[in-house]
Protein backbone atom coordinates (compact mmCIF):
# COMPACT_ATOMS: atom_id res chain seq x y z
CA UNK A 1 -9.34 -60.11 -19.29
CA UNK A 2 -9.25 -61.02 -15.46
CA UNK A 3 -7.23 -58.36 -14.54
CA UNK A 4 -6.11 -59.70 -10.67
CA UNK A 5 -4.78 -62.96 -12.75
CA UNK A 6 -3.09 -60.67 -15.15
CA UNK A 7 -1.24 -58.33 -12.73
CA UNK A 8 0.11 -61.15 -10.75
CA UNK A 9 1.79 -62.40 -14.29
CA UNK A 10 3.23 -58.95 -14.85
CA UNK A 11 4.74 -59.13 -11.19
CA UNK A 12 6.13 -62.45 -12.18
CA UNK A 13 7.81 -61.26 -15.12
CA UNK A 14 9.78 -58.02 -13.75
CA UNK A 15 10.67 -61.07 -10.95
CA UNK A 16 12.04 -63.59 -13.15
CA UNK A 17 13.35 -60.63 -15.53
CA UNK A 18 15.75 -59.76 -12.29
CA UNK A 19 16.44 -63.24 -10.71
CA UNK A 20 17.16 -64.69 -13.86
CA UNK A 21 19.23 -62.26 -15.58
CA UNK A 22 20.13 -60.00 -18.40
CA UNK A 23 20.58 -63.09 -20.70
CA UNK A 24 16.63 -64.22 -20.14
CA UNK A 25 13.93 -62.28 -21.64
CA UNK A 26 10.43 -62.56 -19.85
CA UNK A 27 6.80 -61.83 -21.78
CA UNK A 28 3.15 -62.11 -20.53
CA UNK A 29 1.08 -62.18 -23.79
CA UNK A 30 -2.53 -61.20 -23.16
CA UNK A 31 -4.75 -62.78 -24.85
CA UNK A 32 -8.39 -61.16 -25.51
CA UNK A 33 -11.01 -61.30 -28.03
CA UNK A 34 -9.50 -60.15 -31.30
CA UNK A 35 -6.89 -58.39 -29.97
CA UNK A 36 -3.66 -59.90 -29.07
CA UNK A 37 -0.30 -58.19 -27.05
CA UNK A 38 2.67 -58.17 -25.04
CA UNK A 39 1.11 -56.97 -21.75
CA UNK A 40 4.20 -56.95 -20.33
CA UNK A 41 8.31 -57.56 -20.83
CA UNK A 42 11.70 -57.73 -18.93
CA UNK A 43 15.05 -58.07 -20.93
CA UNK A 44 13.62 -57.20 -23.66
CA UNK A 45 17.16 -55.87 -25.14
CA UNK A 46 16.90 -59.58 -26.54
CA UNK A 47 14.12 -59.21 -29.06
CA UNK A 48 13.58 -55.72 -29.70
CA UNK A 49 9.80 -55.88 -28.87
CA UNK A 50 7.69 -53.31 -26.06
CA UNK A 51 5.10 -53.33 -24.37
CA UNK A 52 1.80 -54.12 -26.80
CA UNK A 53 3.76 -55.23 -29.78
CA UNK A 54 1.86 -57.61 -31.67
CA UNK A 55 2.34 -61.77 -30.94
CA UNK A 56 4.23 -64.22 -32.80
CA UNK A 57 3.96 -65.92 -35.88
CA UNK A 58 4.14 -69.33 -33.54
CA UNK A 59 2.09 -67.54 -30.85
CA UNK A 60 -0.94 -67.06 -33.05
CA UNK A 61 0.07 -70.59 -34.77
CA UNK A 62 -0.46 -72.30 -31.05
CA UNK A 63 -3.16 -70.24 -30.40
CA UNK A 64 -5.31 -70.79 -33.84
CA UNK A 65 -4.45 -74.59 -33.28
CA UNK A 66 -5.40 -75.09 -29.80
CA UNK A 67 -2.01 -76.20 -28.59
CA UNK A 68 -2.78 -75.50 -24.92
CA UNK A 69 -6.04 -77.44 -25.15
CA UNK A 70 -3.58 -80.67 -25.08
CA UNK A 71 -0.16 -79.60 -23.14
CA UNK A 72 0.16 -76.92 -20.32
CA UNK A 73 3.72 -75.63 -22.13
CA UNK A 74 5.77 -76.17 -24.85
CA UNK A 75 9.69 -75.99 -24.09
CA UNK A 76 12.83 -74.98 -25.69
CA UNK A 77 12.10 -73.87 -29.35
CA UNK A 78 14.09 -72.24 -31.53
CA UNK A 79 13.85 -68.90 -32.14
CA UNK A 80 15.34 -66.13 -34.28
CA UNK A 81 15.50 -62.19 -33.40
CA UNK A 82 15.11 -59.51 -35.86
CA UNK A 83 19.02 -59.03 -35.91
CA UNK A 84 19.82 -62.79 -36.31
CA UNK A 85 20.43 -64.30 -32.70
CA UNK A 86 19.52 -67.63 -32.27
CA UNK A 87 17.72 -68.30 -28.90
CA UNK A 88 15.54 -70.99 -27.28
CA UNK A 89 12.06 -70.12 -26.28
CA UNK A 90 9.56 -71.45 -23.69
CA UNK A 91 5.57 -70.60 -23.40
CA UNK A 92 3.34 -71.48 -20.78
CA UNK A 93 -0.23 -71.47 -21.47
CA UNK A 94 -2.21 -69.07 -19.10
CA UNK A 95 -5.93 -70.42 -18.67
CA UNK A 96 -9.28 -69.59 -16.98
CA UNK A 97 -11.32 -71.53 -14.87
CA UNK A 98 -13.08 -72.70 -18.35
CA UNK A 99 -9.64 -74.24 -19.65
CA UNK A 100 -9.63 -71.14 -22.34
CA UNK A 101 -6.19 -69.72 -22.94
CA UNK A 102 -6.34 -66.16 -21.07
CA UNK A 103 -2.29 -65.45 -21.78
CA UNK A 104 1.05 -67.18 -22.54
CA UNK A 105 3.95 -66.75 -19.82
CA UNK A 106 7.27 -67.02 -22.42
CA UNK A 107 11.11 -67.20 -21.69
CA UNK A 108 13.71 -66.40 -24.33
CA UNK A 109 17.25 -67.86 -23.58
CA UNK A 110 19.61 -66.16 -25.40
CA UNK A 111 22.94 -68.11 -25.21
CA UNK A 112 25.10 -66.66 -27.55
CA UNK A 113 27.58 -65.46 -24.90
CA UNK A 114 27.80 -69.26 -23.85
CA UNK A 115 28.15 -70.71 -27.68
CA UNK A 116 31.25 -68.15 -27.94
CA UNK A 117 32.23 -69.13 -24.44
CA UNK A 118 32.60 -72.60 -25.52
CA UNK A 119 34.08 -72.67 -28.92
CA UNK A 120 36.66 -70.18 -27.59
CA UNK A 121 37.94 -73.18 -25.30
CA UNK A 122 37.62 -75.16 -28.38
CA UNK A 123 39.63 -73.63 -30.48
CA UNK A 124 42.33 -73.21 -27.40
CA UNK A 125 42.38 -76.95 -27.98
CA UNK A 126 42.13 -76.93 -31.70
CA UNK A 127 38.85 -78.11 -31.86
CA UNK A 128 35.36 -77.21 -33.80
CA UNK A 129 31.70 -78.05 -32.08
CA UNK A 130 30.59 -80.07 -35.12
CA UNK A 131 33.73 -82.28 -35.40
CA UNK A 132 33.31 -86.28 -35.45
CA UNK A 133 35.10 -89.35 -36.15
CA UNK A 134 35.95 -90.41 -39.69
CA UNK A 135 34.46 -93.61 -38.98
CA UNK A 136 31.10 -94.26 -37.92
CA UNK A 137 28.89 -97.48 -37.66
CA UNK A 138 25.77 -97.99 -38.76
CA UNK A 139 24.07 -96.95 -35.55
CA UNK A 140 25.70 -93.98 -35.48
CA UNK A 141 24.91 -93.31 -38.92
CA UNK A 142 21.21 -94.14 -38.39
CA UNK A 143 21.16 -92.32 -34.70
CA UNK A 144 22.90 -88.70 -37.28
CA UNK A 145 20.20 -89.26 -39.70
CA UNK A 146 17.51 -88.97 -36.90
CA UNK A 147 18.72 -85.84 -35.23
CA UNK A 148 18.71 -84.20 -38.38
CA UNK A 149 15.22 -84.88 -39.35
CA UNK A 150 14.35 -83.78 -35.51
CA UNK A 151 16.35 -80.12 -36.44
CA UNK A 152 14.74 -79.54 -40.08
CA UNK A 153 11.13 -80.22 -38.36
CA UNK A 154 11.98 -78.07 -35.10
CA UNK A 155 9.90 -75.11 -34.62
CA UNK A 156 11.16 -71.97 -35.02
CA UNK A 157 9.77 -68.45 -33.92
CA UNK A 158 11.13 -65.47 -35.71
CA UNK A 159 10.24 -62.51 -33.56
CA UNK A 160 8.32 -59.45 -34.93
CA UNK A 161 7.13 -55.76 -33.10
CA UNK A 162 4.75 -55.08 -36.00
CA UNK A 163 2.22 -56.80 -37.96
CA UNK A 164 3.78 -55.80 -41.28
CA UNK A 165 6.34 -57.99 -40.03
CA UNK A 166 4.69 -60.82 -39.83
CA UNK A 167 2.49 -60.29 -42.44
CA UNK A 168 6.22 -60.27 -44.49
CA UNK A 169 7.49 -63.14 -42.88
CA UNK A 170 4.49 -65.39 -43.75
CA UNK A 171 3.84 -63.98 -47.42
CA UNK A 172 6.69 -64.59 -50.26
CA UNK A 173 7.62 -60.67 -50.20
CA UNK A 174 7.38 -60.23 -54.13
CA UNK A 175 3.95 -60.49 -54.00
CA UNK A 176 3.05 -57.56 -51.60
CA UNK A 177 5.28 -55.64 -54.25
CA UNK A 178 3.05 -52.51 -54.73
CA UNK A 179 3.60 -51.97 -58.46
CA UNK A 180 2.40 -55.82 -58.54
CA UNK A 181 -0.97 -56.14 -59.89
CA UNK A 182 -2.46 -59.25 -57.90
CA UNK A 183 -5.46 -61.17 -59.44
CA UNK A 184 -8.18 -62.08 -57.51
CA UNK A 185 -7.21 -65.65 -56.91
CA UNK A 186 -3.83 -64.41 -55.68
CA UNK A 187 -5.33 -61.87 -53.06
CA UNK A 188 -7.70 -65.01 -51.04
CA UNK A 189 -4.79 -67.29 -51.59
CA UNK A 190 -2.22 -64.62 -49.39
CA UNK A 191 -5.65 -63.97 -47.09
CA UNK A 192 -6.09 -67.75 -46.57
CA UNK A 193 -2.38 -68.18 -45.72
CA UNK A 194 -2.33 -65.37 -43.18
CA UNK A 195 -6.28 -66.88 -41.94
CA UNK A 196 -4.58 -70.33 -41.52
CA UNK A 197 -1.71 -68.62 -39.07
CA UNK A 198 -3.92 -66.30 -36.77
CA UNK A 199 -2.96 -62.92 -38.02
CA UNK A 200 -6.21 -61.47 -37.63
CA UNK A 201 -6.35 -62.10 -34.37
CA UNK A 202 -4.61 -59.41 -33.80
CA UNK A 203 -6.17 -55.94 -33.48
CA UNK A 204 -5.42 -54.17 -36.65
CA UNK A 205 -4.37 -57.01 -38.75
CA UNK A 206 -7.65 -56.18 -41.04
CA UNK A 207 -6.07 -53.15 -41.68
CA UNK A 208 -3.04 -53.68 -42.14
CA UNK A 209 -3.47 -56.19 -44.61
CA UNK A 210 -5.57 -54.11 -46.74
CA UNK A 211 -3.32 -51.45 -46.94
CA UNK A 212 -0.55 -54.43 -48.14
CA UNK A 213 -2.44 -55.43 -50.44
CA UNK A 214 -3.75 -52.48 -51.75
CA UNK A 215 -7.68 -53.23 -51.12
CA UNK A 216 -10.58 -51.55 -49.22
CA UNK A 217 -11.35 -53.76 -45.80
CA UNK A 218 -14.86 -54.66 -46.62
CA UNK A 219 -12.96 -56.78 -49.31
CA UNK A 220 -10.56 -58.28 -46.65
CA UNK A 221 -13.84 -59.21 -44.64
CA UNK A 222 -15.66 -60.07 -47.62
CA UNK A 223 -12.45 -62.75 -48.63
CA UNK A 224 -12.47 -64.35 -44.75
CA UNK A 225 -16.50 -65.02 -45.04
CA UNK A 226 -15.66 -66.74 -48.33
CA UNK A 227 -12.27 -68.63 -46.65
CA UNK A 228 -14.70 -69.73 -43.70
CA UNK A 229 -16.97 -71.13 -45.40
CA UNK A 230 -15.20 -73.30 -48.01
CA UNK A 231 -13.65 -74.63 -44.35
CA UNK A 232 -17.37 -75.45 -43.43
C-alpha cells in the first residue's frame, strides 16, 4: 500500500465528510493483496459500517471485473443500507503509477430527507411523484418502456460490515441452513458463486466460508483450485 497516497485520501475524506454534510457519507477502500477494507469513513451514520469493515458486494464485483481498467469512476448507483434507505453511490478508482487499482474514493448520497421534502409539497397540492396523464402516445409509451428496462438493470449495492453478510446476500439463505446436509456438487456450486463475486478477496473470507458451510478450509482451497481450473 503506498501509504503517502493513502493518507492524503483519508485527509480527503474527513474534508469532504465536513464540507459536504451530514447527508453524504465518505469511504477510502484500501485495496491490498488479499485483503480488502474501509481504511477510512466520515458520515458513516448512513451505512452502519467502521473503519476496516469488509467491501461491497459491487466493490469486489468492480474489482474482480476490472471496471477501473476501462472508466476512472462509476456515478450515481443505487444503493441499499442495512436498515432499508435507498441512496445513490459514487466510486472513484484509486490507481498506481502501473494503472493497478490501489483504493476506491466512494460517496453515498442519502436523500431521503429530500424525497419526504418533496412529496410533502406534493401532497399540499394533492399530488403523488409517480402520477401521469391518462393518455399517452406512442412515444411516450415507448420512451416509459425504456426507463424501466434502464431501472430493472441498474446496479444496486446493498451495504454489509461483515462478510457473513455478504456471504448471505449472495447465497439463497436456505442453503447455509446448518441442519442442511449439502452434497458435494452443492458446496463448489455456492464456492463458485461467491469466486465469481470477489469474496475471497477479502481477508478472512476462507474462513468464514468454511465455517458457513460447515467444512475444514483445506476443502475451501481445495474447491477454488478445482473452480480455477475448469476457468482455464
Amino acid at each position: 500500500m503506498n501509504e503517502k497516497v493513502m493518507s492524503h485520501y483519508k485527509k480527503l475524506v474527513e474534508f469532504l465528510g465536513i464540507v459536504l454534510g451530514e447527508n453524504y457519507e465518505v469511504i477510502l477502500h484500501i485495496i491490498e493483496k488479499d485483503n480488502s477494507y474501509v481504511g477510512a469513513i466520515a458520515n458513516n451514520h448512513i451505512s452502519g459500517r467502521t473503519n476496516n469493515a469488509p467491501l461491497t458486494e459491487l466493490a469486489l464485483k468492480m474489482m474482480k471485473d476490472k471496471t477501473y481498467q476501462d472508466k476512472d469512476y462509476v456515478t450515481n448507483y443505487k444503493g441499499i443500507t442495512k436498515l432499508g434507505t435507498e441512496i445513490r453511490g459514487s466510486t472513484y478508482f484509486i490507481k498506481d503509477e502501473n494503472k493497478e487499482l490501489i483504493g476506491m474514493l466512494c460517496i453515498n448520497f442519502d436523500f431521503s430527507k429530500h424525497k419526504k421534502i418533496a412529496n410533502d409539497i406534493l401532497d399540499l397540492a394533492q399530488l403523488q411523484l409517480n402520477m401521469f396523464s391518462p393518455i399517452e402516445d406512442e412515444t411516450a409509451t415507448s420512451k416509459k418502456k425504456t426507463i424501466e428496462e434502464h431501472h430493472d438493470n441498474e446496479i444496486i449495492e446493498y451495504f454489509s460490515d461483515s462478510i457473513d453478510e455478504i456471504v448471505y446476500s449472495v447465497v439463497d439463505p436456505s442453503l447455509l441452513n446448518p441442519n442442511i446436509a449439502l452434497k458435494q456438487e452443492q458446496k463448489i456450486e455456492i464456492i463458485n458463486q461467491l469466486y465469481k463475486k470477489g469474496i475471497f478477496q477479502l481477508k478472512g473470507a476462507v474462513s468464514q466460508v468454511a465455517e458457513l458451510l460447515n467444512i475444514s478450509e483445506p476443502s475451501v482451497y481445495r474447491y477454488l483450485k478445482m473452480i480455477d481450473k475448469d476457468k482455464k
